[in-house]
Protein backbone atom coordinates (compact mmCIF):
# COMPACT_ATOMS: atom_id res chain seq x y z
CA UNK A 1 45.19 65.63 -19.78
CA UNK A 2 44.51 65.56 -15.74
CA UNK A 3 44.20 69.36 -15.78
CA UNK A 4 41.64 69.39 -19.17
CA UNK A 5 39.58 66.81 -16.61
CA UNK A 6 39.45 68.62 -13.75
CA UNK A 7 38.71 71.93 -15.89
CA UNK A 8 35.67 69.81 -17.31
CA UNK A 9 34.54 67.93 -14.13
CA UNK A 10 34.39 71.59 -12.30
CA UNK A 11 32.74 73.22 -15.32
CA UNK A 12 30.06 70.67 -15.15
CA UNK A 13 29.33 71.10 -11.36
CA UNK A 14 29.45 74.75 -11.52
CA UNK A 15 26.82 74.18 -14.81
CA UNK A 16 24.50 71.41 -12.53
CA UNK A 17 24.48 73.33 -9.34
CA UNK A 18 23.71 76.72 -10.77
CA UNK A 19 20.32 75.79 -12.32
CA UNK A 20 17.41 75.96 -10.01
CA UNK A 21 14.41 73.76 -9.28
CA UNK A 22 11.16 75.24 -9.95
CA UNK A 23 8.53 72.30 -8.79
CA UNK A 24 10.16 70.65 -6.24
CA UNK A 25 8.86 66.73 -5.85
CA UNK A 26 6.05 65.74 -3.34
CA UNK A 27 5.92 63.26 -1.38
CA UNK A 28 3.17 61.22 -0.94
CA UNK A 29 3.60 62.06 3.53
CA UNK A 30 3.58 65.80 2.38
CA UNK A 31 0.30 65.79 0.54
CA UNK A 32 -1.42 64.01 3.49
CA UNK A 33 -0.25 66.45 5.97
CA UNK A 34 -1.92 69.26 3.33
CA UNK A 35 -4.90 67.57 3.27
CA UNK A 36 -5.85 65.86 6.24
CA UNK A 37 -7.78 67.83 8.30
CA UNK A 38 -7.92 67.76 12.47
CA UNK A 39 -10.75 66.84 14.11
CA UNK A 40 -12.03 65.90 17.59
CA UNK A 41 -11.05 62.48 19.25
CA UNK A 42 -7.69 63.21 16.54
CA UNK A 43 -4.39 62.31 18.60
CA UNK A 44 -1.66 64.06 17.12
CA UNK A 45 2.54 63.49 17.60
CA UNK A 46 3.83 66.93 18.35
CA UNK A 47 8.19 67.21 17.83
CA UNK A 48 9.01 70.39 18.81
CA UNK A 49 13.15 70.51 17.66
CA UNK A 50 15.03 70.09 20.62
CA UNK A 51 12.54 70.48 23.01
CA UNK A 52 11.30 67.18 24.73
CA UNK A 53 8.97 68.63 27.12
CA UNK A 54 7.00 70.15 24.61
CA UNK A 55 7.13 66.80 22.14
CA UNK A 56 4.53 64.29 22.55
CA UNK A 57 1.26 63.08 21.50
CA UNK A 58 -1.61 64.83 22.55
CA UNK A 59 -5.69 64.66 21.76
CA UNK A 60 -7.97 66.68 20.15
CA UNK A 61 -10.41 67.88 22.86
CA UNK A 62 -13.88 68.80 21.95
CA UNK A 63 -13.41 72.16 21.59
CA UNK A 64 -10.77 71.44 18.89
CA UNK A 65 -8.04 72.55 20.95
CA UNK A 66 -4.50 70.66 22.27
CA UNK A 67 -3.60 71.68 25.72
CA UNK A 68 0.17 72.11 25.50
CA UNK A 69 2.76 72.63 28.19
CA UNK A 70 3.28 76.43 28.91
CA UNK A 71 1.69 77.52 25.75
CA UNK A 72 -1.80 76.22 27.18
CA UNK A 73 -4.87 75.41 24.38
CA UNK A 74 -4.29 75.97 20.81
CA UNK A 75 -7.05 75.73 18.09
CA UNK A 76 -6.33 72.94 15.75
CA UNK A 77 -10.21 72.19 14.99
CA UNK A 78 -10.62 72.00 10.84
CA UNK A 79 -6.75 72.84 10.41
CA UNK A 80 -4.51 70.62 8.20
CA UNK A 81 -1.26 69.37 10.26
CA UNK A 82 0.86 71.60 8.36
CA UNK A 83 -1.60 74.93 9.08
CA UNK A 84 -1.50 73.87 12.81
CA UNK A 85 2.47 72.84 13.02
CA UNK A 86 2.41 76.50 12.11
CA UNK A 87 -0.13 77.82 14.68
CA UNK A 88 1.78 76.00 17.61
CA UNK A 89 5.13 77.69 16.12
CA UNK A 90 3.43 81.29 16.69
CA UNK A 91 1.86 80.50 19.85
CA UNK A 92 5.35 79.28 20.82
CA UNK A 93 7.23 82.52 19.53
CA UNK A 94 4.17 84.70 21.11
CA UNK A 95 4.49 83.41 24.49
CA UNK A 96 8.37 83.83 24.26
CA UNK A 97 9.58 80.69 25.26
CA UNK A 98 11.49 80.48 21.90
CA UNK A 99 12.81 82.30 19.28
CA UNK A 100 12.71 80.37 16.11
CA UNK A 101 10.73 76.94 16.66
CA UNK A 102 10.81 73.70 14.68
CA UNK A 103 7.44 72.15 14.59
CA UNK A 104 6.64 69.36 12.92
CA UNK A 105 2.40 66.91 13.63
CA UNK A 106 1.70 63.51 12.35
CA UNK A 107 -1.46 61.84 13.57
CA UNK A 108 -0.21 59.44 16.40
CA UNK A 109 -2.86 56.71 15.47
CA UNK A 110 -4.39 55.95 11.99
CA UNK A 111 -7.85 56.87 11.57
CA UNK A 112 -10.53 54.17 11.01
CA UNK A 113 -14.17 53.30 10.47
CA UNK A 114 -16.16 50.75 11.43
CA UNK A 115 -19.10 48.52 9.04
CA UNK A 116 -21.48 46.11 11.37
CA UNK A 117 -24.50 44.84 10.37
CA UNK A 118 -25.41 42.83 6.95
CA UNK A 119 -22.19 42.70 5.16
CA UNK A 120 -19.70 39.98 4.96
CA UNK A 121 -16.75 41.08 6.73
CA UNK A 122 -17.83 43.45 9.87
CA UNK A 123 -15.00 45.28 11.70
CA UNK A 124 -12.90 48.20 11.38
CA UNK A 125 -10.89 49.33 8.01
CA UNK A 126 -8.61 52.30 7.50
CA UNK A 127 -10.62 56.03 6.89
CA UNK A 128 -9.09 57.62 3.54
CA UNK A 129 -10.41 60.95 2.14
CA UNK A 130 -13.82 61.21 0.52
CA UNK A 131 -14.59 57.84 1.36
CA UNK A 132 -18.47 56.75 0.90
CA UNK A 133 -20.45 54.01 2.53
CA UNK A 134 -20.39 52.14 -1.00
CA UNK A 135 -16.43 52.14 -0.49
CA UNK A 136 -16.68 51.16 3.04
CA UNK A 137 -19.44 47.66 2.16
CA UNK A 138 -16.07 47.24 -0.69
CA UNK A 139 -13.86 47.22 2.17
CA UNK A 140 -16.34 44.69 4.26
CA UNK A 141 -16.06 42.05 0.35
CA UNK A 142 -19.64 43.33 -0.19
CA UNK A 143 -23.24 42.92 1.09
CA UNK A 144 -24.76 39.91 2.66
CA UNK A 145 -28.15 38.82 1.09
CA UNK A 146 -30.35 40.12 3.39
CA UNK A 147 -28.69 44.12 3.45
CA UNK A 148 -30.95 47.02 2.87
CA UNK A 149 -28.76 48.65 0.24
CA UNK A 150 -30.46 52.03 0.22
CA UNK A 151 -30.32 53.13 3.56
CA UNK A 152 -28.20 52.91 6.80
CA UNK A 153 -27.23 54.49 10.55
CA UNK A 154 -24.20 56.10 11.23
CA UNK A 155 -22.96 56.59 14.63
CA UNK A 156 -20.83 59.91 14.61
CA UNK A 157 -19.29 61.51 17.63
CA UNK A 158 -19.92 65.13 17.50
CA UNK A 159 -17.71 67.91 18.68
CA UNK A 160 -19.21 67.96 22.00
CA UNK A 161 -18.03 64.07 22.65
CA UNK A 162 -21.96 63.28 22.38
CA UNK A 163 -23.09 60.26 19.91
CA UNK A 164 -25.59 61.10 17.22
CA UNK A 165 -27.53 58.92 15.02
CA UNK A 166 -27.76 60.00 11.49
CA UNK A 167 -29.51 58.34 8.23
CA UNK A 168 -27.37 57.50 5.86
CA UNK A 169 -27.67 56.46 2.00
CA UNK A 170 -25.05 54.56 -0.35
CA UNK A 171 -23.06 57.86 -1.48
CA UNK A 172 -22.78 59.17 1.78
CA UNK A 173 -19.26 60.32 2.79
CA UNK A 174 -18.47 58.86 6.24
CA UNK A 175 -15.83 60.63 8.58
CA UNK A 176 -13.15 59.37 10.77
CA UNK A 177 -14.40 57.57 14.01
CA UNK A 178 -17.88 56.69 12.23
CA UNK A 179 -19.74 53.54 12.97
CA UNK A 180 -22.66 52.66 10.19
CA UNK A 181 -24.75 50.23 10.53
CA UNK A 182 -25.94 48.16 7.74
CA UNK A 183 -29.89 47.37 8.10
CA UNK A 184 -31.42 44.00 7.56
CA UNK A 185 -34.19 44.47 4.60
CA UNK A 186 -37.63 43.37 5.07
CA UNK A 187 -39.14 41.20 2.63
């Protein structure tokens, strides 16, 4: 009886382990780091496996670049973090400082926007993808009674580190680092 178990216990292991897994499960951290995309005034966590002095956070200049130690300035500008994990990796193998590197990014600081003006809560909310100036007034519980609803500023920090003032209407997507302005309507 004890040898007729064992025979079946290893005949279903060898059975379980011997299938493979075609779609492997994603996590919700994995499809962020696909689809979040870099951009100036971005700090980023860099852990380089074993290597400390290369590990830390760093910022996105305005030229889209991270200036690393001995590797110098890598384009990150528009790159996901998983695209640029793999851009430091080369640059790393290139310079030959190592052989086979373990990169990993995460942004060190969650990204936000900011709502002022005529709406009812004012401040600073998280940034997610796609999001619109309608979502953003949701975030703030909504307009106050005096909001022009059809048109506002944004305040957006270009690539070069200047401010620029741009018009904005209700279904305009707002980016990371953003500051709109709701406007007072005129009777």
């Amino acid at each position: 009886m004890r040898n007729q178990l064992i025979i079946l216990i290893s005949a279903f292991l060898l059975f379980a382990c011997s299938g493979e897994w075609t779609h492997y499960p994603v996590t919700q951290s994995e499809t962020v780091e696909k689809t979040q995309v870099i951009d100036f005034g971005n700090k980023i966590t860099v852990s380089v496996f074993e290597e400390a002095n290369l590990s830390g956070d760093y910022d996105v200049l305005s030229n889209g670049t991270l200036m690393m130690p001995l590797i110098g300035s890598v384009d990150v500008q528009g790159l996901n973090l998983t695209n640029a994990a793999q851009v430091i990796g080369q640059k790393l193998i290139q310079s030959g400082y190592l052989i086979n590197p373990k990169v990993t990014l995460a942004m060190a600081q969650p990204q936000t926007v900011k709502i002022m003006g005529e709406v009812i809560d004012t401040g600073e909310f998280p940034y997610s993808e796609n999001l619109t100036i309608l979502g953003l007034v949701a975030h703030a519980s909504g307009f106050s009674y005096r909001a022009d609803q059809n048109e506002f500023d944004i305040v957006r920090t270009q690539a070069d580190g200047l401010e620029r003032l741009i018009e904005g209407y209700i279904s305009t997507r707002v980016k990371p680092g953003d500051i709109v302005r709701v406007r007072e309507r005129y009777f």
